[in-house]
Protein backbone atom coordinates (compact mmCIF):
# COMPACT_ATOMS: atom_id res chain seq x y z
CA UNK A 1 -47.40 25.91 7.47
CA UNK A 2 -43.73 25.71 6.51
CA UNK A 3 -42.59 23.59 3.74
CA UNK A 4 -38.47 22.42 4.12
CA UNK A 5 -37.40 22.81 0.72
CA UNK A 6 -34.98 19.94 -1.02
CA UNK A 7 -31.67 21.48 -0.42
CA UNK A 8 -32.72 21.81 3.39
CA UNK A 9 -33.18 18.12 3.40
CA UNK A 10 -30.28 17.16 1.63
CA UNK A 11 -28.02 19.06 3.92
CA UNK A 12 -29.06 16.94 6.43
CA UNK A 13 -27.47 14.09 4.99
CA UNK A 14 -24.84 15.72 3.44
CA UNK A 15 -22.33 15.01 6.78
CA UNK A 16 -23.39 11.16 6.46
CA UNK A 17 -22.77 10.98 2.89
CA UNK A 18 -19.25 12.80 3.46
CA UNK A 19 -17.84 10.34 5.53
CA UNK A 20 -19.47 7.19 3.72
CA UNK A 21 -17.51 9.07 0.92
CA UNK A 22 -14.23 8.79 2.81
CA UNK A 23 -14.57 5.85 4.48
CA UNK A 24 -15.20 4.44 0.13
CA UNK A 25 -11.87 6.53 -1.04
CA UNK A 26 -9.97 4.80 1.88
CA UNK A 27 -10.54 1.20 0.62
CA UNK A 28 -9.18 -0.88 -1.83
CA UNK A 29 -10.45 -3.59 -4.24
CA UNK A 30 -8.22 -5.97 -5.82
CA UNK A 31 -10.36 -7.96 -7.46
CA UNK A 32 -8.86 -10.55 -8.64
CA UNK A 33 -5.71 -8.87 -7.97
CA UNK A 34 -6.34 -10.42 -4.35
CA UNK A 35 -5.58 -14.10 -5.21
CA UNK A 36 -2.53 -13.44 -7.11
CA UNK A 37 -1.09 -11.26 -3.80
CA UNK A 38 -2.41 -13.87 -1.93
CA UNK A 39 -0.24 -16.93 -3.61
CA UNK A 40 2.46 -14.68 -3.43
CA UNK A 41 2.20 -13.87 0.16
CA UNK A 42 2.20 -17.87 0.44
CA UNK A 43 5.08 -18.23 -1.80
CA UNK A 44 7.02 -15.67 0.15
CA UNK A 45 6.38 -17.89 2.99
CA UNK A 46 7.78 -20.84 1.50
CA UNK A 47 10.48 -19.12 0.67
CA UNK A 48 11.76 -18.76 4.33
CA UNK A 49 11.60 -22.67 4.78
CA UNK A 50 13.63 -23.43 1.55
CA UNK A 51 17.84 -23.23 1.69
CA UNK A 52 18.56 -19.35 1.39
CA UNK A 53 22.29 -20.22 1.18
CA UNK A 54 23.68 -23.34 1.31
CA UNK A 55 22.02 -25.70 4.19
CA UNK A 56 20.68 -21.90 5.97
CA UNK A 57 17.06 -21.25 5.14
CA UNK A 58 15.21 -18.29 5.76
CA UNK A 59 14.05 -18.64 9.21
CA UNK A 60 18.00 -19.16 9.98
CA UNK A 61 18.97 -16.51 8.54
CA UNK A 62 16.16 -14.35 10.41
CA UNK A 63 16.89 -15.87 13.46
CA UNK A 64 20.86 -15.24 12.85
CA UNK A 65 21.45 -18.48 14.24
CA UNK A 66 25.26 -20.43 14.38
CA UNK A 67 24.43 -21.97 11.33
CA UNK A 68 23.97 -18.81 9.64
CA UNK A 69 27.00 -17.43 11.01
CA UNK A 70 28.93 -20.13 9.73
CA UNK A 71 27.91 -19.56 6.37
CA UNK A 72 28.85 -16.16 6.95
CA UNK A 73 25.21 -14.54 5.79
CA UNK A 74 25.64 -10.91 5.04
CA UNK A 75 23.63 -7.73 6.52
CA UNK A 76 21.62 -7.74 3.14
CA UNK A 77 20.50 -11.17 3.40
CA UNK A 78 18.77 -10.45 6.86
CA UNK A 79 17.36 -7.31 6.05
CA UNK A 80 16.16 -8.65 3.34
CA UNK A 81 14.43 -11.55 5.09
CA UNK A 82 12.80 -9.45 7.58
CA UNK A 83 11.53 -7.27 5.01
CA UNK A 84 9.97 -9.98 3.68
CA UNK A 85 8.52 -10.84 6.71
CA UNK A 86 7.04 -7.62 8.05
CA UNK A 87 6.12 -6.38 3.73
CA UNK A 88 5.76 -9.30 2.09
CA UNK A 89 3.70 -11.00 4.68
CA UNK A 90 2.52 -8.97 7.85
CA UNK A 91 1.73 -5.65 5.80
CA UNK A 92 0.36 -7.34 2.83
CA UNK A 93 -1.81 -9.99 4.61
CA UNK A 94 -3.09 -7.19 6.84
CA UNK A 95 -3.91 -4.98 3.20
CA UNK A 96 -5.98 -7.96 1.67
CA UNK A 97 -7.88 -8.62 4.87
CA UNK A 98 -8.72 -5.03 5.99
CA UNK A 99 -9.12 -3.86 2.76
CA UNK A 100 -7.64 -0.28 3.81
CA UNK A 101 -5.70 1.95 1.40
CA UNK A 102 -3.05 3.06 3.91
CA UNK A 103 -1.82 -0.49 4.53
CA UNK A 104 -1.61 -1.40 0.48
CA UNK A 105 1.11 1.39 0.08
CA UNK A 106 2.88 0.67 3.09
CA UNK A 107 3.15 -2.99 1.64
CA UNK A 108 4.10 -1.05 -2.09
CA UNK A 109 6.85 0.87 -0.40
CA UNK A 110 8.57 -2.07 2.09
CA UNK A 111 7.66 -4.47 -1.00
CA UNK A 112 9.70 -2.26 -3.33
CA UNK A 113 12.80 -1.76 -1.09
CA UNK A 114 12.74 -5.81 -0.34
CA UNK A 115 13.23 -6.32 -4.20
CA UNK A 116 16.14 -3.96 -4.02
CA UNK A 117 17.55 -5.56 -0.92
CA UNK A 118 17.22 -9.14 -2.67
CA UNK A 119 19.15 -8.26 -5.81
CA UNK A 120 21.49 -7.43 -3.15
CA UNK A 121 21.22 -10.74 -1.37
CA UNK A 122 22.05 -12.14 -4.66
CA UNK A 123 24.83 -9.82 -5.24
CA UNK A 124 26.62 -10.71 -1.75
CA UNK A 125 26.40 -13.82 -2.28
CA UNK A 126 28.41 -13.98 -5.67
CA UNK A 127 30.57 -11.69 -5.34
CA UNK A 128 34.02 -12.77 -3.64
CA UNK A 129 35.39 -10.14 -0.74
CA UNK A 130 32.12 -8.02 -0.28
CA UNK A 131 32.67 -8.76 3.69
CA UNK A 132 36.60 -9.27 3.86
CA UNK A 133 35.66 -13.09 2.98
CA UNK A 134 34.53 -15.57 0.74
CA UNK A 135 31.14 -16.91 0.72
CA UNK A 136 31.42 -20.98 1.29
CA UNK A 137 27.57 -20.72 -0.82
CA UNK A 138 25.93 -19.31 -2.91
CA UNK A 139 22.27 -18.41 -3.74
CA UNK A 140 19.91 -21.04 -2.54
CA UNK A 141 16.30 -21.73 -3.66
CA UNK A 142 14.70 -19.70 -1.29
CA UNK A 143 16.44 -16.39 -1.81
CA UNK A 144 15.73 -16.68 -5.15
CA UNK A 145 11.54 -17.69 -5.23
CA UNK A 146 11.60 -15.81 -1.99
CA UNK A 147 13.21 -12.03 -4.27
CA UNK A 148 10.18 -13.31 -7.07
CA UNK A 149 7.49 -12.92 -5.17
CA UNK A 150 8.61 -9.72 -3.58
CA UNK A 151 8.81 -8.36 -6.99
CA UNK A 152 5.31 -10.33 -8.06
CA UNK A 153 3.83 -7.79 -4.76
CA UNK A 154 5.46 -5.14 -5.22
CA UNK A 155 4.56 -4.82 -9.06
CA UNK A 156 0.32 -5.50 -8.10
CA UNK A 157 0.57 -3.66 -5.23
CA UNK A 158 1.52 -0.60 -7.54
CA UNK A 159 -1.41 -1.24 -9.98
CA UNK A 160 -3.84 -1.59 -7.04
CA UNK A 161 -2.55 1.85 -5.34
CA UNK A 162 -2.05 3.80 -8.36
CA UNK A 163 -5.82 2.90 -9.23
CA UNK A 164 -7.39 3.91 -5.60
CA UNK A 165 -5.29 7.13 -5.85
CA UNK A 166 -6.91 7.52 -9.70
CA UNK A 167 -10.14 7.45 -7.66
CA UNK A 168 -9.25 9.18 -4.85
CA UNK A 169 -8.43 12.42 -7.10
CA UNK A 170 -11.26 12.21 -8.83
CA UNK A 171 -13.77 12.45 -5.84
CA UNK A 172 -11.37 15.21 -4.44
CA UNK A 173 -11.98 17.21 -7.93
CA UNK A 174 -16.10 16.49 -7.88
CA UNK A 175 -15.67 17.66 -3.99
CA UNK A 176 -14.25 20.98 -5.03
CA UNK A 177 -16.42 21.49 -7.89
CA UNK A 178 -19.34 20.75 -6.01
CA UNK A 179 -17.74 23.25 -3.52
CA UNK A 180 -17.72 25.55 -5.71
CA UNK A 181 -21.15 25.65 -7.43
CA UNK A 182 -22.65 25.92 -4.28
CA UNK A 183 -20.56 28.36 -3.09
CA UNK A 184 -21.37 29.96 -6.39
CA UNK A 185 -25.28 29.31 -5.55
CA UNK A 186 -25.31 31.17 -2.16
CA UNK A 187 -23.56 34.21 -3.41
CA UNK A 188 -26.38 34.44 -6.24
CA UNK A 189 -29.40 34.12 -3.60
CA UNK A 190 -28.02 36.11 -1.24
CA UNK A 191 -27.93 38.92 -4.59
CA UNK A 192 -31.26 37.92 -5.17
CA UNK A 193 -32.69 38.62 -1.92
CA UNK A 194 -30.74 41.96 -1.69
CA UNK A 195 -32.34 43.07 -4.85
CA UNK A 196 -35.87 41.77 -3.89
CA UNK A 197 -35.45 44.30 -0.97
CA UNK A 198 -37.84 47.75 -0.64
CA UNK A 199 -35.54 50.97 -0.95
CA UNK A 200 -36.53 53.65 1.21
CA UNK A 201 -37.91 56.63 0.03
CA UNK A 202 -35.38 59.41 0.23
């Protein structure tokens, strides 16, 4: 009667425990990282309802409406706006409620370039001449809660990432090591049960 040995059995589970290993590294936890992101995803959204520039709020400005022309709102202002819409909201909501790795960096990365794009909001709207014309307003309220909390996500979006990818190396090291030991352990049996072998007699 044959007895399966241990290492039989765990082989057996060893595809089921590789993707439940995957499916872990793929995931984030914020902890209580998650309420902060999620005020700021909230204040972000405020932001589009308050004055980005002069009577022009957010939504205007993302809409490009005639009031927005007529306070002569700059390409950085709008890309701005819609990267806070599609970062600061869509990608960042989606991250918290899906929990998924992939989506937190995406939010990191379009997070990041909307706090560049906001300082240059702000710039464009102080700075005489930057389209051939003067700016009738300045910064408003909203651009400038609206840049704050882009910079709020972006900086614990970068903690949570940079941790997951902490753990994510880690597993991939223990994967090759374990790789490699049992690599290791076949090449010694398979030695072994060379050796064990009769030689014929010449």
């Amino acid at each position: 009667m044959s007895t399966k040995r241990p290492d039989d059995e765990f082989e057996q589970f060893e595809g089921d425990l590789r993707k439940a290993e995957r499916k872990v590294a793929g995931e984030i936890d914020p902890g209580a990282r998650a309420l902060v992101v999620a005020a700021a995803v909230l204040v972000v959204m405020l932001s589009l309802v308050l004055p980005h520039t002069g009577s022009v709020s957010g939504i205007d400005v993302l809409t490009f409406n005639s009031e927005a022309v007529a306070e002569n709102v700059t390409i950085t202002s709008r890309i701005f706006i819609w990267l806070q819409v599609i970062f600061g909201i869509g990608f960042s909501t989606l991250a918290l409620v899906t929990r998924r790795w992939f989506f937190a960096w995406i939010a990191l990365c379009g997070c990041a370039v909307g706090c560049v794009a906001g300082m240059l909001a702000w710039w464009s709207r102080n700075t005489p001449g930057v389209s051939g014309f003067d700016p009738p307003s300045g910064v408003g309220a909203g651009l400038v809660v609206g840049w704050l909390a882009m910079i709020v996500l972006t900086f614990h979006w970068a903690r949570v990432v940079w941790v997951r990818t902490s753990v994510q190396l880690s597993l991939e090291a223990q994967r090759r090591d374990d790789a490699a030991e049992q690599e290791a352990k076949a090449v010694a049996l398979q030695r072994k049960s060379v050796s064990k072998r009769p030689k014929k007699d010449d």
